[in-house]
Protein backbone atom coordinates (compact mmCIF):
# COMPACT_ATOMS: atom_id res chain seq x y z
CA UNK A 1 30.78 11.95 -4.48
CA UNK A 2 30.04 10.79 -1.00
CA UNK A 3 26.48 9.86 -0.61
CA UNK A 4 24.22 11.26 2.69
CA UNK A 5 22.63 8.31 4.59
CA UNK A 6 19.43 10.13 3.65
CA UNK A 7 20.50 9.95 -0.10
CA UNK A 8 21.22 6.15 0.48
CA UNK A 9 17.98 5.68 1.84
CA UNK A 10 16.60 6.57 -1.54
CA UNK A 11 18.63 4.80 -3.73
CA UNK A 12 17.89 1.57 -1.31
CA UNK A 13 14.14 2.16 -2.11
CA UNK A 14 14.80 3.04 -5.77
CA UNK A 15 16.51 -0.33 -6.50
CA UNK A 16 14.05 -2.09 -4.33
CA UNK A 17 11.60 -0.42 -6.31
CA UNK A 18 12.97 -1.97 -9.81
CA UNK A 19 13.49 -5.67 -8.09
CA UNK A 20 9.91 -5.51 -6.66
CA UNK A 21 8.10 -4.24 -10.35
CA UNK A 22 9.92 -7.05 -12.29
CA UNK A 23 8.70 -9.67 -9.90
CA UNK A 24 5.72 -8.87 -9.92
CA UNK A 25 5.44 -8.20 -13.98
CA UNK A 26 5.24 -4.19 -13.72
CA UNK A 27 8.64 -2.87 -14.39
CA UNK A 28 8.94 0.39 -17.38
CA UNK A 29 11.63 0.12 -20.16
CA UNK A 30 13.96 2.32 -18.33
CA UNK A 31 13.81 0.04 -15.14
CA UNK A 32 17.09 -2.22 -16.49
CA UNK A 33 19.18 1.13 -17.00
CA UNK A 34 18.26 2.52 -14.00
CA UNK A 35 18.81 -0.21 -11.69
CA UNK A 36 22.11 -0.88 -12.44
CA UNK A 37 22.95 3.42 -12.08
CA UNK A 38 21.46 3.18 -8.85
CA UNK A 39 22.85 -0.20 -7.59
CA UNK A 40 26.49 1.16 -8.16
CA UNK A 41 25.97 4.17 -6.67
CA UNK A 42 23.67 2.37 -3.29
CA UNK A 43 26.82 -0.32 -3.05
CA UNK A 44 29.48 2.61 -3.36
CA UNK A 45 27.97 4.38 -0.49
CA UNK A 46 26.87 1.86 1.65
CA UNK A 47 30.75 0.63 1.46
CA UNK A 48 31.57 3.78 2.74
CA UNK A 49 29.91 3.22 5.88
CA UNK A 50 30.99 -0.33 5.83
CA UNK A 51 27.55 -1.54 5.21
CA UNK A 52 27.09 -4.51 2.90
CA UNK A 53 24.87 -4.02 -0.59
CA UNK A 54 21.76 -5.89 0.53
CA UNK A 55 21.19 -7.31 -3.21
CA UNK A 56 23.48 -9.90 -4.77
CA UNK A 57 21.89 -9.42 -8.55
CA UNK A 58 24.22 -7.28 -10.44
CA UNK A 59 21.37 -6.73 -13.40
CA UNK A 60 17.55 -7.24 -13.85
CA UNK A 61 18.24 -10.01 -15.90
CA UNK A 62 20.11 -11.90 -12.57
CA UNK A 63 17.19 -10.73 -10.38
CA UNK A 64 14.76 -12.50 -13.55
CA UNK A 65 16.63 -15.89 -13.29
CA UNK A 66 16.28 -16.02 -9.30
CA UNK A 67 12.81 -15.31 -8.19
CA UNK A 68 11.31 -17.80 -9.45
CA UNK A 69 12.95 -20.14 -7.01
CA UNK A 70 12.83 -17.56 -4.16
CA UNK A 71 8.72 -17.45 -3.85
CA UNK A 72 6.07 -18.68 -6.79
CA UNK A 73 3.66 -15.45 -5.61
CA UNK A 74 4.33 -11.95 -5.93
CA UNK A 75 3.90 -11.25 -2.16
CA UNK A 76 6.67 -14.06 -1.32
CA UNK A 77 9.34 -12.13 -3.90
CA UNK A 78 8.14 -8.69 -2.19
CA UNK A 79 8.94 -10.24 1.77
CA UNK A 80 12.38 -11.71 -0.15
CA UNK A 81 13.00 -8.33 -1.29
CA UNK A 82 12.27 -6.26 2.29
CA UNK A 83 13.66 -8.59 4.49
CA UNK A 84 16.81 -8.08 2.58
CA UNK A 85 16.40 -4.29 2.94
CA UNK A 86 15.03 -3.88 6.33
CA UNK A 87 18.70 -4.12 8.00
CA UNK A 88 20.47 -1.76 5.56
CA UNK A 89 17.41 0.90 6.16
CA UNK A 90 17.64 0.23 9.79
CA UNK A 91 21.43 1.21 9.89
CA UNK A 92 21.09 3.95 7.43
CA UNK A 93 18.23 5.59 9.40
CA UNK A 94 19.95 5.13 13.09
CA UNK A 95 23.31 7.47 10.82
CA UNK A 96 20.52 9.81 9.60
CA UNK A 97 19.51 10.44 12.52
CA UNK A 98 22.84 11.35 14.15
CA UNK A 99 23.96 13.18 11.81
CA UNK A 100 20.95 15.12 12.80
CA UNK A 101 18.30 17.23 11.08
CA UNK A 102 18.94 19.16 8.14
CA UNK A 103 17.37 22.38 6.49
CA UNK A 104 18.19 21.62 2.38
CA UNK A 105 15.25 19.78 1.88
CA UNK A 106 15.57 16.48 -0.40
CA UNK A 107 19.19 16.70 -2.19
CA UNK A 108 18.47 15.81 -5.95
CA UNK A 109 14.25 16.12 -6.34
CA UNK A 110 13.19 14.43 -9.10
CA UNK A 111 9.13 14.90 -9.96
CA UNK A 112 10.03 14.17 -13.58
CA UNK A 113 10.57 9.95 -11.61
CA UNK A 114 8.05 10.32 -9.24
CA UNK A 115 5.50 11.27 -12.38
CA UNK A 116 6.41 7.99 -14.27
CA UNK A 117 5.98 5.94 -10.94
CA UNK A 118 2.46 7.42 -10.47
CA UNK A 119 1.86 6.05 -14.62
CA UNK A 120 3.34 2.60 -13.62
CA UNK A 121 0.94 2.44 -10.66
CA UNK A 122 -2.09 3.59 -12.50
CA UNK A 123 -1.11 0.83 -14.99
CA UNK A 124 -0.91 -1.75 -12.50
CA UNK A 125 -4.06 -0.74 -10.99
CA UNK A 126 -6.12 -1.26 -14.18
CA UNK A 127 -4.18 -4.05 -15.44
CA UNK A 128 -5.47 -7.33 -13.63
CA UNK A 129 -7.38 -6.08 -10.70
CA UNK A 130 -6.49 -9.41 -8.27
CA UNK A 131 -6.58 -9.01 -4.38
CA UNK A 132 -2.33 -9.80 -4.40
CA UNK A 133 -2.17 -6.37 -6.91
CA UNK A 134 -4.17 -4.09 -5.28
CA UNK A 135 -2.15 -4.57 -1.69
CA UNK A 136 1.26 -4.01 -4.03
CA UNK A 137 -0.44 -1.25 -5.55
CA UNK A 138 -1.17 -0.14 -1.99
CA UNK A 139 2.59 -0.46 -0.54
CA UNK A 140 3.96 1.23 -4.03
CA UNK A 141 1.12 4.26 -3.51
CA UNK A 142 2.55 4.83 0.44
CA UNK A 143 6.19 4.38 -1.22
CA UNK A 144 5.15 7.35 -3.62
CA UNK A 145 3.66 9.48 -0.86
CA UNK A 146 6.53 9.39 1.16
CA UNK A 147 8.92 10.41 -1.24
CA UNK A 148 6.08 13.78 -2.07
CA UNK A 149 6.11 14.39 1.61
CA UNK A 150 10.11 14.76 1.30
CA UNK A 151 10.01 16.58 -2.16
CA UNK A 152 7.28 18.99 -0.97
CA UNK A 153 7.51 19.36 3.05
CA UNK A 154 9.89 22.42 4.39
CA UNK A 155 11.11 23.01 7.56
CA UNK A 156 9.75 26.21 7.56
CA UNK A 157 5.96 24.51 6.94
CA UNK A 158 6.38 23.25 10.24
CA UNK A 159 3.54 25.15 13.25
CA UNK A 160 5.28 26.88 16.21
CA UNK A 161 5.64 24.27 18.78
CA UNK A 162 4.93 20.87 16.65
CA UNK A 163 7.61 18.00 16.24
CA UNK A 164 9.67 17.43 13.15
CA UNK A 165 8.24 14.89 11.33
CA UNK A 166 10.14 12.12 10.62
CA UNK A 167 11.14 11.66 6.52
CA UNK A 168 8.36 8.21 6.91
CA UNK A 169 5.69 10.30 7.79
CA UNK A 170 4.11 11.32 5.03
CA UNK A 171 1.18 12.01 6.41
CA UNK A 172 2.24 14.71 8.98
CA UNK A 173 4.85 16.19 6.31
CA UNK A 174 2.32 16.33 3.34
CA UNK A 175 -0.71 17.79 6.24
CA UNK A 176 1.96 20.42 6.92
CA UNK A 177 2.86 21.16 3.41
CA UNK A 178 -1.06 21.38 2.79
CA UNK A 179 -1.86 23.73 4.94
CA UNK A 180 1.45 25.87 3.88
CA UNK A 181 0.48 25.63 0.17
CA UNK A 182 -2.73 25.54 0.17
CA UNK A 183 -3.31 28.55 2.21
CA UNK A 184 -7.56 29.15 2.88
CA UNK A 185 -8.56 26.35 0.34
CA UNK A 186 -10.06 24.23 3.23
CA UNK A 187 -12.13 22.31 0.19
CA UNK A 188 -9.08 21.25 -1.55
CA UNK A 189 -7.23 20.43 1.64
CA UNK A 190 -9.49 18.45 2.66
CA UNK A 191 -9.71 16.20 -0.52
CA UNK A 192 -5.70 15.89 -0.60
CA UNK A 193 -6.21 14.75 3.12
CA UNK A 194 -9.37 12.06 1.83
CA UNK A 195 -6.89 11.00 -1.18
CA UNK A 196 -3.87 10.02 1.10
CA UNK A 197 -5.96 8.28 3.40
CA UNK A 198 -7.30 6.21 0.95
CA UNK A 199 -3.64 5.46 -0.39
CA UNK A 200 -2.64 4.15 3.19
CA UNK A 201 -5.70 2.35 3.46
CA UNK A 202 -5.75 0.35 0.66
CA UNK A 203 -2.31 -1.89 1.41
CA UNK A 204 -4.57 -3.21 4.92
CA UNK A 205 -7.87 -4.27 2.58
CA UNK A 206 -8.42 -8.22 4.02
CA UNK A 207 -10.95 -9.08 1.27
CA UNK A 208 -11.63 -8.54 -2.35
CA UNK A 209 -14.99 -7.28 -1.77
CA UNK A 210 -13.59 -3.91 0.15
CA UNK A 211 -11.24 -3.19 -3.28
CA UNK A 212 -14.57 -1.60 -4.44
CA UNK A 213 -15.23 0.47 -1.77
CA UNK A 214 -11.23 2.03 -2.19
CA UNK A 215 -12.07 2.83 -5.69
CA UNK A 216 -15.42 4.73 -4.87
CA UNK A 217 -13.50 6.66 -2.32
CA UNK A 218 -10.84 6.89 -4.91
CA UNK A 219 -13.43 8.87 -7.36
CA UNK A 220 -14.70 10.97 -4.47
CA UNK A 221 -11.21 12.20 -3.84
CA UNK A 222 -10.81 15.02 -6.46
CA UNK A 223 -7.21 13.95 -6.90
CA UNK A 224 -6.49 15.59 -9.85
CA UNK A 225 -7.16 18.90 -8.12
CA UNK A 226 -5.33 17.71 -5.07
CA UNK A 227 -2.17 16.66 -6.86
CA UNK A 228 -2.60 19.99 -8.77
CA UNK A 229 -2.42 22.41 -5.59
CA UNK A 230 0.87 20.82 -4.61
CA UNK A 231 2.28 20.57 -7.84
């Protein structure tokens, strides 16, 4: 089956996903499985558009053996990791975008995966609370809410007269989906809102003493009830 650019573009960040969690010690059992599913499938369409795979590491166990010589800190492996991406996702959004917009919504939604990311990143939160895992825990939480904007966010959700979102804007596509779902609920709208702001906000914290501060806004969110209105 020939993949969609936009399909690519998912499988690029699932596998970067798995190489980023085992660098930095927070991969799940299923992670080795899973990689390798979605590395043959990423190379297999990326060779269709004559694009190179952007990882070398056929396995986990490859990926293991090799970071430690790439970067001795988990944000080194994470830069590895992206600047290896960055030119496949360039490419793959510039043939996104001409093969212009589409009205089917994601093409395989999976909440089942996106509900055992948000358990790995709660884990990783609580796990050693250093300034290094909070700002992964920050990139992984925008990560998540970008792929909720595209599993939740219509066309149809979109006001008379505003401009598409693009699939990286989670914050425009999840507003819109908000308001959509959410109908006259202005209280619980407006916690969703205070919950992915404080998502987005918490990869750009320049000091361990603001990582308090994210968790009291954290509490204040109501997230359970946010998450619950969308769900």
């Amino acid at each position: 089956m020939t993949r969609t650019p936009v399909e690519l573009l998912q499988l690029l960040d699932a596998v970067a996903n798995d190489l980023r969690a085992i660098a930095t010690g927070t991969s799940s059992a299923q992670a080795p499985e899973r990689y390798q599913d979605n590395r043959e499938e990423l190379d297999e369409g990326l060779a269709a558009h004559g694009i190179p795979s952007p990882f070398p590491w056929k396995d986990l166990a490859q990926w293991r053996g090799a970071y430690p010589s790439i970067s001795k800190t988990y944000e080194g492996r994470r830069e590895h990791i992206e600047a290896r991406a960055a030119p496949v996702r360039k490419q793959l959004e510039r043939l996104a975008a001409d093969a212009g917009p589409s009205d089917s919504g994601p093409a395989s939604p999976d909440w089942p995966e996106l509900a055992s990311r948000i358990t790995e990143l709660r884990q990783e939160l609580t796990s050693s609370p250093t300034l290094d895992v909070y700002q992964d825990v920050g990139r992984r939480a925008r990560e998540i809410l970008i792929e909720l904007g595209q599993l939740v966010y219509r066309p149809e959700m979109l006001p008379v007269g505003a401009e598409t979102p693009q699939e990286a804007n989670a914050k425009a596509r999840l507003d819109y989906a908000a308001t959509a779902l959410m109908g006259g609920s202005g209280s619980v709208r407006k916690d969703w809102r205070r919950l992915i702001n404080a998502a987005w906000d918490l990869q750009q914290i320049p000091h361990p003493l603001r990582q308090r501060g994210f968790h009291q806004r954290v509490r204040r969110g109501a997230g359970d009830h946010a998450a619950g209105a969308v769900l």
